[in-house]
C-alpha atoms as a PDB file:
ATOM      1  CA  UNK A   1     -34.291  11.919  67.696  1.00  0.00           C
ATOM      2  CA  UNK A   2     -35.167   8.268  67.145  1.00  0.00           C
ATOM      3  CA  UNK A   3     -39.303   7.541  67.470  1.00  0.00           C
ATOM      4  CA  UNK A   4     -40.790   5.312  69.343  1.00  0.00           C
ATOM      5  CA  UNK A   5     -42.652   2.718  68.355  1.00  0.00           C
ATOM      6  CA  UNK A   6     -44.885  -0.407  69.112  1.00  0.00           C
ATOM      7  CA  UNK A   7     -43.227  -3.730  69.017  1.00  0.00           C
ATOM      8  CA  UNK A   8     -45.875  -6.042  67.772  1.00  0.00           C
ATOM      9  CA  UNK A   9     -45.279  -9.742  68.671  1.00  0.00           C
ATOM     10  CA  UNK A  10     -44.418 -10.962  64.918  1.00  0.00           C
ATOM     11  CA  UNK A  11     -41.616  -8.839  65.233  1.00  0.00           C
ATOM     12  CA  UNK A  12     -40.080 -10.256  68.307  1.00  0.00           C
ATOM     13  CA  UNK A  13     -40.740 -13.375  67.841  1.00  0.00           C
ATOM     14  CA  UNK A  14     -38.078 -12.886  64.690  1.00  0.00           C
ATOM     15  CA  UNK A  15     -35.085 -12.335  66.896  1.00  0.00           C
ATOM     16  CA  UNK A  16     -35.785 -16.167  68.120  1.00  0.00           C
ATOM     17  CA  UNK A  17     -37.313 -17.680  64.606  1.00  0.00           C
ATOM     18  CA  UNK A  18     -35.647 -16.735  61.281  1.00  0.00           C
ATOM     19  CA  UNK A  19     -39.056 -17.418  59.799  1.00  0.00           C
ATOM     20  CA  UNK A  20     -42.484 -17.971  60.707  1.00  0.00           C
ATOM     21  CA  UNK A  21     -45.997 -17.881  58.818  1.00  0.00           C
ATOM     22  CA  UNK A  22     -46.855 -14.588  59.320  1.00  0.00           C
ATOM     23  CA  UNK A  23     -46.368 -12.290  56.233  1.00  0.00           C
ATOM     24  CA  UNK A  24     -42.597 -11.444  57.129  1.00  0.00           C
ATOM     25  CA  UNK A  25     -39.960 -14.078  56.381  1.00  0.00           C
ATOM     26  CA  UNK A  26     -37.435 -13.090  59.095  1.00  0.00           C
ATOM     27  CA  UNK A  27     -33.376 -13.613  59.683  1.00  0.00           C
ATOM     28  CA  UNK A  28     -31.497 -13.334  62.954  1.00  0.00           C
ATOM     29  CA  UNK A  29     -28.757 -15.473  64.330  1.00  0.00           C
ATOM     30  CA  UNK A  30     -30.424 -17.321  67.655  1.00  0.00           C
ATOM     31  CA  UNK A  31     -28.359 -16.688  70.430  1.00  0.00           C
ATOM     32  CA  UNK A  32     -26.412 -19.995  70.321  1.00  0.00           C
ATOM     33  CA  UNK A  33     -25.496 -19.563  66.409  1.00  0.00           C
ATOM     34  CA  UNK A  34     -24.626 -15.785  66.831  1.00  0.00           C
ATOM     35  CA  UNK A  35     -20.814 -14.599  65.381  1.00  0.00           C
ATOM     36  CA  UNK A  36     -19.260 -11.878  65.596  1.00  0.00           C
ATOM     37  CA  UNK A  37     -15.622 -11.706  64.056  1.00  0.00           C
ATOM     38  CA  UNK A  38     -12.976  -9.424  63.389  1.00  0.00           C
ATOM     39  CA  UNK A  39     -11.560 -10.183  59.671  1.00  0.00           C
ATOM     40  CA  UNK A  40      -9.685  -7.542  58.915  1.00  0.00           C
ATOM     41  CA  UNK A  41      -7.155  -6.043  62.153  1.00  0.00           C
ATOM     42  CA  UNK A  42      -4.219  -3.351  60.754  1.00  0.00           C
ATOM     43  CA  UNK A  43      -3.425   0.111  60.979  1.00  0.00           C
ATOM     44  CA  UNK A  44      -5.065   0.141  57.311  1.00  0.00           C
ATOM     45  CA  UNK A  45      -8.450  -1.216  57.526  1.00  0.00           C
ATOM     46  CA  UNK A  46     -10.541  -2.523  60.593  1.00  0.00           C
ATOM     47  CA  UNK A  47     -13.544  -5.017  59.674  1.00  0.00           C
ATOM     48  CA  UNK A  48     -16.471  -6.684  61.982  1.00  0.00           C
ATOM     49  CA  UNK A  49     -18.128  -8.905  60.544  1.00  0.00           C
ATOM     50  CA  UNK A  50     -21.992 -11.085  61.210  1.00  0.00           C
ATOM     51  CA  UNK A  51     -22.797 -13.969  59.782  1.00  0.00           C
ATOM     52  CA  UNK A  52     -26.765 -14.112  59.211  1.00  0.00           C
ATOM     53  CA  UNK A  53     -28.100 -17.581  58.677  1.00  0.00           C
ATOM     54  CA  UNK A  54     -29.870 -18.280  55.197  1.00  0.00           C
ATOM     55  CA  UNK A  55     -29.261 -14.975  54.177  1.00  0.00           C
ATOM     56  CA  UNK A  56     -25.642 -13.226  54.227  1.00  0.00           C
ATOM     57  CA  UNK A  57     -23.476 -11.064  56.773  1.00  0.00           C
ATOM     58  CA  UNK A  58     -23.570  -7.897  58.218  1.00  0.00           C
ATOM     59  CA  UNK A  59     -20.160  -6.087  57.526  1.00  0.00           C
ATOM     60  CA  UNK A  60     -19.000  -2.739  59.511  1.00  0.00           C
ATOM     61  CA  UNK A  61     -15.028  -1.508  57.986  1.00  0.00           C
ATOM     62  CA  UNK A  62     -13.590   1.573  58.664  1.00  0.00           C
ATOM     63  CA  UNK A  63      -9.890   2.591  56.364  1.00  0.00           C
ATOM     64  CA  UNK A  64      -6.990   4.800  57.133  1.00  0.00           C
ATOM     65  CA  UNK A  65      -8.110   8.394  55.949  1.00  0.00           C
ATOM     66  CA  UNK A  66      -7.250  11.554  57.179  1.00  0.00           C
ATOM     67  CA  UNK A  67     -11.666  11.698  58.041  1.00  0.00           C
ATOM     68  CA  UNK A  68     -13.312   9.701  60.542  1.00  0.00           C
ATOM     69  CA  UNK A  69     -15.225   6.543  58.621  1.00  0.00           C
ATOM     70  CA  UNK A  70     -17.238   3.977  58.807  1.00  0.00           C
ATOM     71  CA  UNK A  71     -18.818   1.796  56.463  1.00  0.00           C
ATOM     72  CA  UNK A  72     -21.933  -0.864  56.904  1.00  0.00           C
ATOM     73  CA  UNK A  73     -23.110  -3.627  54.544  1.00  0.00           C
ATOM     74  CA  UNK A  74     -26.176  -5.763  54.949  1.00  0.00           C
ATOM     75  CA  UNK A  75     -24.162  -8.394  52.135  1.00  0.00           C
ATOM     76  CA  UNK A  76     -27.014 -10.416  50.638  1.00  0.00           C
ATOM     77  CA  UNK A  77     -26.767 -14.234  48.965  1.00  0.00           C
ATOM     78  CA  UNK A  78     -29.502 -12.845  47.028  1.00  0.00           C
ATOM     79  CA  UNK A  79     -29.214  -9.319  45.397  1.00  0.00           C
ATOM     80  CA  UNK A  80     -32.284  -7.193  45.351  1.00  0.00           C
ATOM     81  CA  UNK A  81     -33.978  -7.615  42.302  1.00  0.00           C
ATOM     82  CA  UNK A  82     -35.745  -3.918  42.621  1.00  0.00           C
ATOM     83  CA  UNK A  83     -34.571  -0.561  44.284  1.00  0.00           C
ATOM     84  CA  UNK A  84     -36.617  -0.489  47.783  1.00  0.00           C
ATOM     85  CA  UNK A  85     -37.359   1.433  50.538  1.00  0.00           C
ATOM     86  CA  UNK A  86     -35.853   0.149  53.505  1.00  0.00           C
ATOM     87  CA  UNK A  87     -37.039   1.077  57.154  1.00  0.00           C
ATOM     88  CA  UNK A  88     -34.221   0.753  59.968  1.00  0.00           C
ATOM     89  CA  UNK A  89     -35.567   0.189  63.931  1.00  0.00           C
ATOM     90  CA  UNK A  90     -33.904  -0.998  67.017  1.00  0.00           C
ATOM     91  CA  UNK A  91     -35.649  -3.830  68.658  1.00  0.00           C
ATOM     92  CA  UNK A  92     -34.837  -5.155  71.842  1.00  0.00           C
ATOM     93  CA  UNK A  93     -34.071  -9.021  72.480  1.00  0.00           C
ATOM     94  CA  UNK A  94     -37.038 -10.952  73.234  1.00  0.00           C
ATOM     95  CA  UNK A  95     -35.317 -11.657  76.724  1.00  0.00           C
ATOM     96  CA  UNK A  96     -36.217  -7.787  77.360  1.00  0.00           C
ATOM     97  CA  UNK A  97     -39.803  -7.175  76.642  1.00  0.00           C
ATOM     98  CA  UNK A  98     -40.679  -4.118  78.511  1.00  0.00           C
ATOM     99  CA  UNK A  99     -38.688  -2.360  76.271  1.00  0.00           C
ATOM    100  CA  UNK A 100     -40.284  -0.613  72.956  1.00  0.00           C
ATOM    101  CA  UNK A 101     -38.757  -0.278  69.431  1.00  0.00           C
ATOM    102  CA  UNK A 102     -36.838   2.696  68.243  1.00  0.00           C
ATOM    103  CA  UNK A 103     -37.225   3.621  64.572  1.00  0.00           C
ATOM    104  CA  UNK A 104     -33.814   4.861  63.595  1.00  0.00           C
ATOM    105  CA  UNK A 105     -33.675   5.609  59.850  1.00  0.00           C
ATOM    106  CA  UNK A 106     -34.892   5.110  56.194  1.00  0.00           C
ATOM    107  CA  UNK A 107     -32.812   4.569  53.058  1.00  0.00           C
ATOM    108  CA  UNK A 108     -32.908   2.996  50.198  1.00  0.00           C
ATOM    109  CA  UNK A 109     -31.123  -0.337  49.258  1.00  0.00           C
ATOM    110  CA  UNK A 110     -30.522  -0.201  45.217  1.00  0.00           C
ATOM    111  CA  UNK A 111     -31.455  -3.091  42.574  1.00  0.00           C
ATOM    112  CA  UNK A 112     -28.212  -5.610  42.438  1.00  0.00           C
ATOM    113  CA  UNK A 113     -26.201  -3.797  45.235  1.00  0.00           C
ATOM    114  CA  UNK A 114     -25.597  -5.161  48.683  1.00  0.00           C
ATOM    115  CA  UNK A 115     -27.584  -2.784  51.383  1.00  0.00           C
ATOM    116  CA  UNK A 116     -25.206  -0.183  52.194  1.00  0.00           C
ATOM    117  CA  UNK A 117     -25.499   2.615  55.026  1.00  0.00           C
ATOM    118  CA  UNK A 118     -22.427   5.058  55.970  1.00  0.00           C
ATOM    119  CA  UNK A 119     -21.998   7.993  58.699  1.00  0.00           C
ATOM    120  CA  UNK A 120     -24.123   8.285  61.617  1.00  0.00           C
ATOM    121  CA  UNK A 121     -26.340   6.136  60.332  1.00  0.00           C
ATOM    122  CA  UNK A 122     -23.953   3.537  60.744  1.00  0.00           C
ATOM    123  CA  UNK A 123     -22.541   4.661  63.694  1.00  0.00           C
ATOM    124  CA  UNK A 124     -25.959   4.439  65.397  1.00  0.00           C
ATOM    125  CA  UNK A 125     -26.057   0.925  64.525  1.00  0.00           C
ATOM    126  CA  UNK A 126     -23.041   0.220  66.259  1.00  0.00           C
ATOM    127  CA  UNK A 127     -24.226   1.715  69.453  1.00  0.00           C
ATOM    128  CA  UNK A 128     -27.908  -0.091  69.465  1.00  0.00           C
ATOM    129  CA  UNK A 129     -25.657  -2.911  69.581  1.00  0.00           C
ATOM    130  CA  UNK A 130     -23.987  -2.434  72.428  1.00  0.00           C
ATOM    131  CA  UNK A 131     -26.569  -1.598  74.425  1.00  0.00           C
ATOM    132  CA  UNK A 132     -27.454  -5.303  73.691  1.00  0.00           C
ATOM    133  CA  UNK A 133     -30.384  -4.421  70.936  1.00  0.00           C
ATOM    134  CA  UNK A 134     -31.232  -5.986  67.586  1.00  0.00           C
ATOM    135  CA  UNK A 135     -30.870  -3.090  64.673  1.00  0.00           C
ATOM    136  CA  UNK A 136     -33.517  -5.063  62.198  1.00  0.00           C
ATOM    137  CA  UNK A 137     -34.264  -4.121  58.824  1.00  0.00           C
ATOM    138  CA  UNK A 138     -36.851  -4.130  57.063  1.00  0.00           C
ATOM    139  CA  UNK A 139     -38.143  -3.963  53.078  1.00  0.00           C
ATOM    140  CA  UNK A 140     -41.094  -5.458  50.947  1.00  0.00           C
ATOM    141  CA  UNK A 141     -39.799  -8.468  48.946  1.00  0.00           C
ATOM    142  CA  UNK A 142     -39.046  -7.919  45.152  1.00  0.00           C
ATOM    143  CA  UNK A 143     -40.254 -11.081  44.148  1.00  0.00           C
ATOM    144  CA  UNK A 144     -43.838 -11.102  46.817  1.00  0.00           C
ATOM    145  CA  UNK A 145     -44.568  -7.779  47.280  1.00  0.00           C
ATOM    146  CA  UNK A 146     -47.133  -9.136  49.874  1.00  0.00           C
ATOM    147  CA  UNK A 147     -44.181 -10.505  52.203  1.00  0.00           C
ATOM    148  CA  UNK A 148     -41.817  -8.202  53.972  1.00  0.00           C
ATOM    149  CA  UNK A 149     -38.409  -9.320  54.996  1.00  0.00           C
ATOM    150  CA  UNK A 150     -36.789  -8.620  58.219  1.00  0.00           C
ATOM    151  CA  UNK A 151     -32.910  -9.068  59.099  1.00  0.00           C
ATOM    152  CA  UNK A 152     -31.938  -8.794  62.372  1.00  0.00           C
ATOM    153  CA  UNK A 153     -28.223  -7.824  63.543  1.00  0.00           C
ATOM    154  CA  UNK A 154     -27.665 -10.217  67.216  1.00  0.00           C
ATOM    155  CA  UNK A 155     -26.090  -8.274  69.969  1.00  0.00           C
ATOM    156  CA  UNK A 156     -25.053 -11.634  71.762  1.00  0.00           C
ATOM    157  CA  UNK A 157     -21.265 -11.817  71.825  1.00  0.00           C
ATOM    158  CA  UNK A 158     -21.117  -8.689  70.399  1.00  0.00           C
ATOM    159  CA  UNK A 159     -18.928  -6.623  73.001  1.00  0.00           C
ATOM    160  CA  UNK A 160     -15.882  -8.768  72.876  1.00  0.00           C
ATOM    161  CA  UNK A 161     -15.395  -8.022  69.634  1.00  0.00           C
ATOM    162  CA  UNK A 162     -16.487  -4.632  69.351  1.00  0.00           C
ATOM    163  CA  UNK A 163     -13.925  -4.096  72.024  1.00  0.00           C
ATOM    164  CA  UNK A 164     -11.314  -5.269  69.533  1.00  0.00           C
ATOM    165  CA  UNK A 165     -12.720  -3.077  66.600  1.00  0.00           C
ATOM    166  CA  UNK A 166     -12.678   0.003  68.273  1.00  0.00           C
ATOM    167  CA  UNK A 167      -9.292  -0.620  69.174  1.00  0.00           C
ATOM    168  CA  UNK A 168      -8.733  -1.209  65.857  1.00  0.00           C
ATOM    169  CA  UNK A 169     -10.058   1.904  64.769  1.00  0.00           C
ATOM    170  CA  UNK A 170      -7.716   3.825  67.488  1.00  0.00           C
ATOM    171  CA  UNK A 171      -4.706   2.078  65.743  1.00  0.00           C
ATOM    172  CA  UNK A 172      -5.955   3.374  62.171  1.00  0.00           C
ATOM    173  CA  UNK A 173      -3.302   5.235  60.061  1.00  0.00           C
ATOM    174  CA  UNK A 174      -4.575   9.160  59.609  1.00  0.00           C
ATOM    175  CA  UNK A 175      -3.827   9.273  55.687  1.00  0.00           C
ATOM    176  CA  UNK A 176      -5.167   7.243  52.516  1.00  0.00           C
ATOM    177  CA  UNK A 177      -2.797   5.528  50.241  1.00  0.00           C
ATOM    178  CA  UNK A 178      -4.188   8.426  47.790  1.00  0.00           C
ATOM    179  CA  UNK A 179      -2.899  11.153  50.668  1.00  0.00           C
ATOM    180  CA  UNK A 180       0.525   9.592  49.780  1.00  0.00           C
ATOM    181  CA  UNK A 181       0.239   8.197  46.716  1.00  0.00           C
ATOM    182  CA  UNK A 182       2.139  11.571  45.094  1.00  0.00           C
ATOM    183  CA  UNK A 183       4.414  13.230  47.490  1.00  0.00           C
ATOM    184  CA  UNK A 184       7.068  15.944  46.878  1.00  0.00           C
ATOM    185  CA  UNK A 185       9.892  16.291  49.358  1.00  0.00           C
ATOM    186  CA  UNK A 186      12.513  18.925  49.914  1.00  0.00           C
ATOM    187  CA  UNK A 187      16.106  18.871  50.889  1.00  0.00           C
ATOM    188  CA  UNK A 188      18.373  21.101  52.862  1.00  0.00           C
ATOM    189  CA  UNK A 189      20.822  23.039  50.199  1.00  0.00           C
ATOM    190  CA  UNK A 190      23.809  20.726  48.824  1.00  0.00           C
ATOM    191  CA  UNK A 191      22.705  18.103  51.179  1.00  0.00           C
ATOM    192  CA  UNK A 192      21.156  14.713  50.754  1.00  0.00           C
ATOM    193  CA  UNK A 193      19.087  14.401  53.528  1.00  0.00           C
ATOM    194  CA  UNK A 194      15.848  15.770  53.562  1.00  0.00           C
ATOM    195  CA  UNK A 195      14.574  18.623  55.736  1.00  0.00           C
ATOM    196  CA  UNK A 196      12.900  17.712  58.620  1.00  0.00           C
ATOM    197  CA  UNK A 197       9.674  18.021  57.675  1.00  0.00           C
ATOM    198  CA  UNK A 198      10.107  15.956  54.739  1.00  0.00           C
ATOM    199  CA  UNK A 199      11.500  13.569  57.368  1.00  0.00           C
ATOM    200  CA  UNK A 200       8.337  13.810  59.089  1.00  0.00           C
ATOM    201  CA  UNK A 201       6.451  13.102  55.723  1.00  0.00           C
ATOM    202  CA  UNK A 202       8.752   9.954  54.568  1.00  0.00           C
ATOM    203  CA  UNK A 203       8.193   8.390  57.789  1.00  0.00           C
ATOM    204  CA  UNK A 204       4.335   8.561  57.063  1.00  0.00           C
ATOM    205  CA  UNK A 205       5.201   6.556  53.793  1.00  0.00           C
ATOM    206  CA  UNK A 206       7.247   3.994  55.411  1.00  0.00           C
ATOM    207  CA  UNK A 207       4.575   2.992  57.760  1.00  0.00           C
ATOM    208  CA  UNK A 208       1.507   2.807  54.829  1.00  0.00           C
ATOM    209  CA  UNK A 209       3.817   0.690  53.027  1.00  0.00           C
ATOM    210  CA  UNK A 210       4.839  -1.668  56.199  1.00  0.00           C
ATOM    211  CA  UNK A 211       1.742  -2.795  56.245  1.00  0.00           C
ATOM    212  CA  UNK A 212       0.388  -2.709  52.283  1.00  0.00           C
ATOM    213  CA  UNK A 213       1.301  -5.527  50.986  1.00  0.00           C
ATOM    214  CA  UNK A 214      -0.163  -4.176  47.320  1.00  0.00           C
ATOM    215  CA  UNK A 215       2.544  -1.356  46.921  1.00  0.00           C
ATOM    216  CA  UNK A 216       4.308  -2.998  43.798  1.00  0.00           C
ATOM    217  CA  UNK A 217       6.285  -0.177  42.562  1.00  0.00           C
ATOM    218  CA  UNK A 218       8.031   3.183  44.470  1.00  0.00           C
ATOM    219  CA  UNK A 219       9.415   6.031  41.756  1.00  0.00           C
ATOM    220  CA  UNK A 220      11.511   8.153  42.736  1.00  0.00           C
ATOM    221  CA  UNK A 221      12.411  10.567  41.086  1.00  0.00           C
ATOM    222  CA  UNK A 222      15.427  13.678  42.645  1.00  0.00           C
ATOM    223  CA  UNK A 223      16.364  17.040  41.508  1.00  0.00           C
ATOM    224  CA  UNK A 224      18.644  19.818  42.488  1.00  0.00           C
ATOM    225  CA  UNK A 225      18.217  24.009  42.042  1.00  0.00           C
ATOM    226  CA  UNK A 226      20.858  25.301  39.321  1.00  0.00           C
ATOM    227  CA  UNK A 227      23.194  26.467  42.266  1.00  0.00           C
ATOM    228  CA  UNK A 228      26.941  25.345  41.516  1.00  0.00           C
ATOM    229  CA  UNK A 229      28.094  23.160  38.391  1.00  0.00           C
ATOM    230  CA  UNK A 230      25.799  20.853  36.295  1.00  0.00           C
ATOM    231  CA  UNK A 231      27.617  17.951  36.768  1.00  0.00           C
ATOM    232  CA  UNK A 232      27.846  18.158  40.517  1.00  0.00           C
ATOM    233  CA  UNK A 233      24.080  18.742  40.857  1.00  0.00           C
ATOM    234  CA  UNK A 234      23.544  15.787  38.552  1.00  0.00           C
ATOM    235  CA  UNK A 235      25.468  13.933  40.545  1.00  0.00           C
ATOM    236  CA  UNK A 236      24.040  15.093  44.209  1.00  0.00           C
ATOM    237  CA  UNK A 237      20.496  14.177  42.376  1.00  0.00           C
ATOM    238  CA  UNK A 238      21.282  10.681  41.967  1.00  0.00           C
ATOM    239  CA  UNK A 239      22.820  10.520  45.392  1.00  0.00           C
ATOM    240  CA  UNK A 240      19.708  11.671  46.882  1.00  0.00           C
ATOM    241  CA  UNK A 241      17.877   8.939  44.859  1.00  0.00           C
ATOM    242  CA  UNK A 242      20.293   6.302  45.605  1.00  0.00           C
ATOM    243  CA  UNK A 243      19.722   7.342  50.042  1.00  0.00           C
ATOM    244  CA  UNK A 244      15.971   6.690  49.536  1.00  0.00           C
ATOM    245  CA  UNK A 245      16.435   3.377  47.802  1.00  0.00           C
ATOM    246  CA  UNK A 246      18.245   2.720  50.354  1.00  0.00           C
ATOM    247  CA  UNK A 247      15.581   3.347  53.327  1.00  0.00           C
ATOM    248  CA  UNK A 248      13.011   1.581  51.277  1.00  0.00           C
ATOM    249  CA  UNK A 249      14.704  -1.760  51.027  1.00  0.00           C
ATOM    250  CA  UNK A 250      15.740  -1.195  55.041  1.00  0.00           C
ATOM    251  CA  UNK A 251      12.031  -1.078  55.576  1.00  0.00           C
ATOM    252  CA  UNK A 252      11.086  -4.644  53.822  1.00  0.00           C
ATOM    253  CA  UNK A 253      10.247  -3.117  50.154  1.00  0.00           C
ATOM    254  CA  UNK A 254      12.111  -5.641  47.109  1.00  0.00           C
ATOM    255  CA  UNK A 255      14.404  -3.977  45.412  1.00  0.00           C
ATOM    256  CA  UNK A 256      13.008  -4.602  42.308  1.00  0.00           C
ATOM    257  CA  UNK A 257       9.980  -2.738  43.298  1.00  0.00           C
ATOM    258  CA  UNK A 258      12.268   0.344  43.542  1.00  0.00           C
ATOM    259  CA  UNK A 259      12.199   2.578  40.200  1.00  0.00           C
ATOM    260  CA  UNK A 260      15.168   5.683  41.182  1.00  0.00           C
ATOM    261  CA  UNK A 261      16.118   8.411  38.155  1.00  0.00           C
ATOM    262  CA  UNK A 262      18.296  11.480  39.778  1.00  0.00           C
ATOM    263  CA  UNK A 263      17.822  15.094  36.753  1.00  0.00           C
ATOM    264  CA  UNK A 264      19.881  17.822  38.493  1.00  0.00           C
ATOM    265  CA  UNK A 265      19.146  20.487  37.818  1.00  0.00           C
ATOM    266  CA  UNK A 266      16.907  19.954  34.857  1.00  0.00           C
ATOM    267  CA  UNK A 267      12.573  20.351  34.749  1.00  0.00           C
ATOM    268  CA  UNK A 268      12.858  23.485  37.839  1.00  0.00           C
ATOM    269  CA  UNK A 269       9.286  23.834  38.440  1.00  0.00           C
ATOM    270  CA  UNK A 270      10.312  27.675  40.391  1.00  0.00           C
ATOM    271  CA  UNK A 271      12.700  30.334  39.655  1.00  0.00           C
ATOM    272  CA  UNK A 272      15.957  29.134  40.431  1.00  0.00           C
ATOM    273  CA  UNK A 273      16.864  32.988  40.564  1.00  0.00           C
ATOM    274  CA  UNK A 274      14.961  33.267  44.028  1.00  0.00           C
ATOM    275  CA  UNK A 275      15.799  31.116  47.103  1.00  0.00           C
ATOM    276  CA  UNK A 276      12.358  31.053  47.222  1.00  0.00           C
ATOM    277  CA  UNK A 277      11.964  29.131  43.902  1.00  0.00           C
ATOM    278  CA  UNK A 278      15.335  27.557  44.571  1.00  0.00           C
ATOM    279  CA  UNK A 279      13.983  25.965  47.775  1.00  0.00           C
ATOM    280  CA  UNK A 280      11.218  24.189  45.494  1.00  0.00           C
ATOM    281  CA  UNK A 281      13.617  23.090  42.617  1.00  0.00           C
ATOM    282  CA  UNK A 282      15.162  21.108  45.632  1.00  0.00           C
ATOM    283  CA  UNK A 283      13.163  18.184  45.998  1.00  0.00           C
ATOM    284  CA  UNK A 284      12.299  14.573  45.318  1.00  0.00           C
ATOM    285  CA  UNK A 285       8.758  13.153  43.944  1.00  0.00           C
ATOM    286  CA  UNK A 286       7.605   9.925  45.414  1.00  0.00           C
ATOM    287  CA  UNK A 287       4.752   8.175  43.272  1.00  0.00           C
ATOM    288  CA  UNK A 288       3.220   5.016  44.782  1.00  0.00           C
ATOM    289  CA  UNK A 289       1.965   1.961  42.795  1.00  0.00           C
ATOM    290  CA  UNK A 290      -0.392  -0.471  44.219  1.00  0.00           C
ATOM    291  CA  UNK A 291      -1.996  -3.784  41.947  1.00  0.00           C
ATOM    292  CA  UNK A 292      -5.461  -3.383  43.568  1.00  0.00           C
ATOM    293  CA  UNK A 293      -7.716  -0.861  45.871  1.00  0.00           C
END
């Protein structure tokens, strides 16, 4: 349960002054210069971002995953020189003052890092700011450890925007590119389609790699059980491989980004002498390359 506490006049007087002569030297967008912008919009990633006069951006970013996530970073044009002890509150705008301060949280920010905060943590944040509050924080100064600093997230024009992100985050893709990255699929027996939960499963691929633009290389790689003549399962191996080079280039990927290699029936990871371990010889491997994370 979030405490509450006194809101002393220094303090709001930051959400209208980045800095006064008190002992705090305080950043906040006024409500004229206050941004909020959606960078990032796909079924991969969703970012908000704040711009914070003289002193960085706030950043919230959520990823496709098969979890719920969310990310925050206070981004800093000057890195922490010293690990500190940072205290999180909600304040309201100085247009409310009958309202008190909330003390939501404290965490540390680490020596060279941007200020990170994940989970609920971060999640709270969100929601102080749509309730039109100012999540502030706060930490002594590494080079005056006499002077506090205070940075102040504005809720003004905040909702349009967090309309759009949550949206965004409705839209997100339930998988990683490492849920994909190394996929084995099965076929029916002698055919070279895959089953239909394979189906299912390639279709999930497809759509990560619609909208990755980093996928540089798809291997693919077939084999067959030992059922029938060598030959003919070397044969239906490469025709399977051939089929799914042939979806990937109908869904945008270059075909030089395509590796294929049909075995037969060679490398059985089962015992062909069970349907069982026949069922699992039948398959194709699908590894994903990307040139950045």
């Amino acid at each position: 349960m979030k405490k509450r506490i006194a809101l002393s006049a220094f303090v709001t007087s930051a959400l209208i002054s980045p800095i006064s002569e008190a002992t705090a030297v305080r950043y906040a967008a006024a409500p004229e210069q206050s941004k909020w912008e959606m960078v990032v919009n796909s079924p991969l990633e969703c970012r908000l971002v704040h711009p914070i006069p003289h002193y960085g951006q706030a950043e919230f970013s959520s990823r496709a995953s098969k979890k719920i996530n969310l990310d925050f970073e206070l981004k800093m044009r000057r890195p922490m020189g010293e690990t500190r002890s940072v205290s999180l509150v909600s304040l309201p705008p100085a247009w409310r003052p009958g309202e008190s301060a909330d003390r939501m949280n404290t965490m540390k920010f680490f020596k060279q890092f941007d200020g990170y905060v994940g989970g609920q943590t971060a999640w709270g944040i969100l929601s102080e700011l749509e309730k039109g509050r100012y999540p502030t924080f706060s930490y002594a100064d590494w080079l005056s450890r006499n002077q506090r600093v205070e940075v102040s997230l504005s809720s003004v024009t905040f909702q349009q925007k967090y309309d759009a992100f949550t949206f965004c985050l409705s839209q997100l893709l339930p998988y990683s590119f490492e849920d994909i990255s190394f996929t084995i699929l099965h076929y029916d027996r002698n055919s070279d389609q895959l089953n239909k939960a394979s189906q299912k499963r390639l279709y999930q691929i497809a759509d990560y790699i619609k909208y990755n633009q980093d996928i540089d290389l798809v291997l693919v790689s077939a084999y067959t059980d030992s059922s029938g003549d060598k030959d003919v399962n070397q044969s239906l191996s490469e025709r399977r491989a051939v089929v799914l080079k042939d979806y990937f280039k109908s869904i945008g990927l270059k075909d030089k980004r395509i590796q294929i290699q049909g075995y037969g029936e060679r490398r059985p990871i089962a015992d062909n002498a069970s349907p069982i371990g026949k069922d699992q010889n039948r398959r194709v491997v699908i590894s994903l390359g990307r040139t950045s994370v």
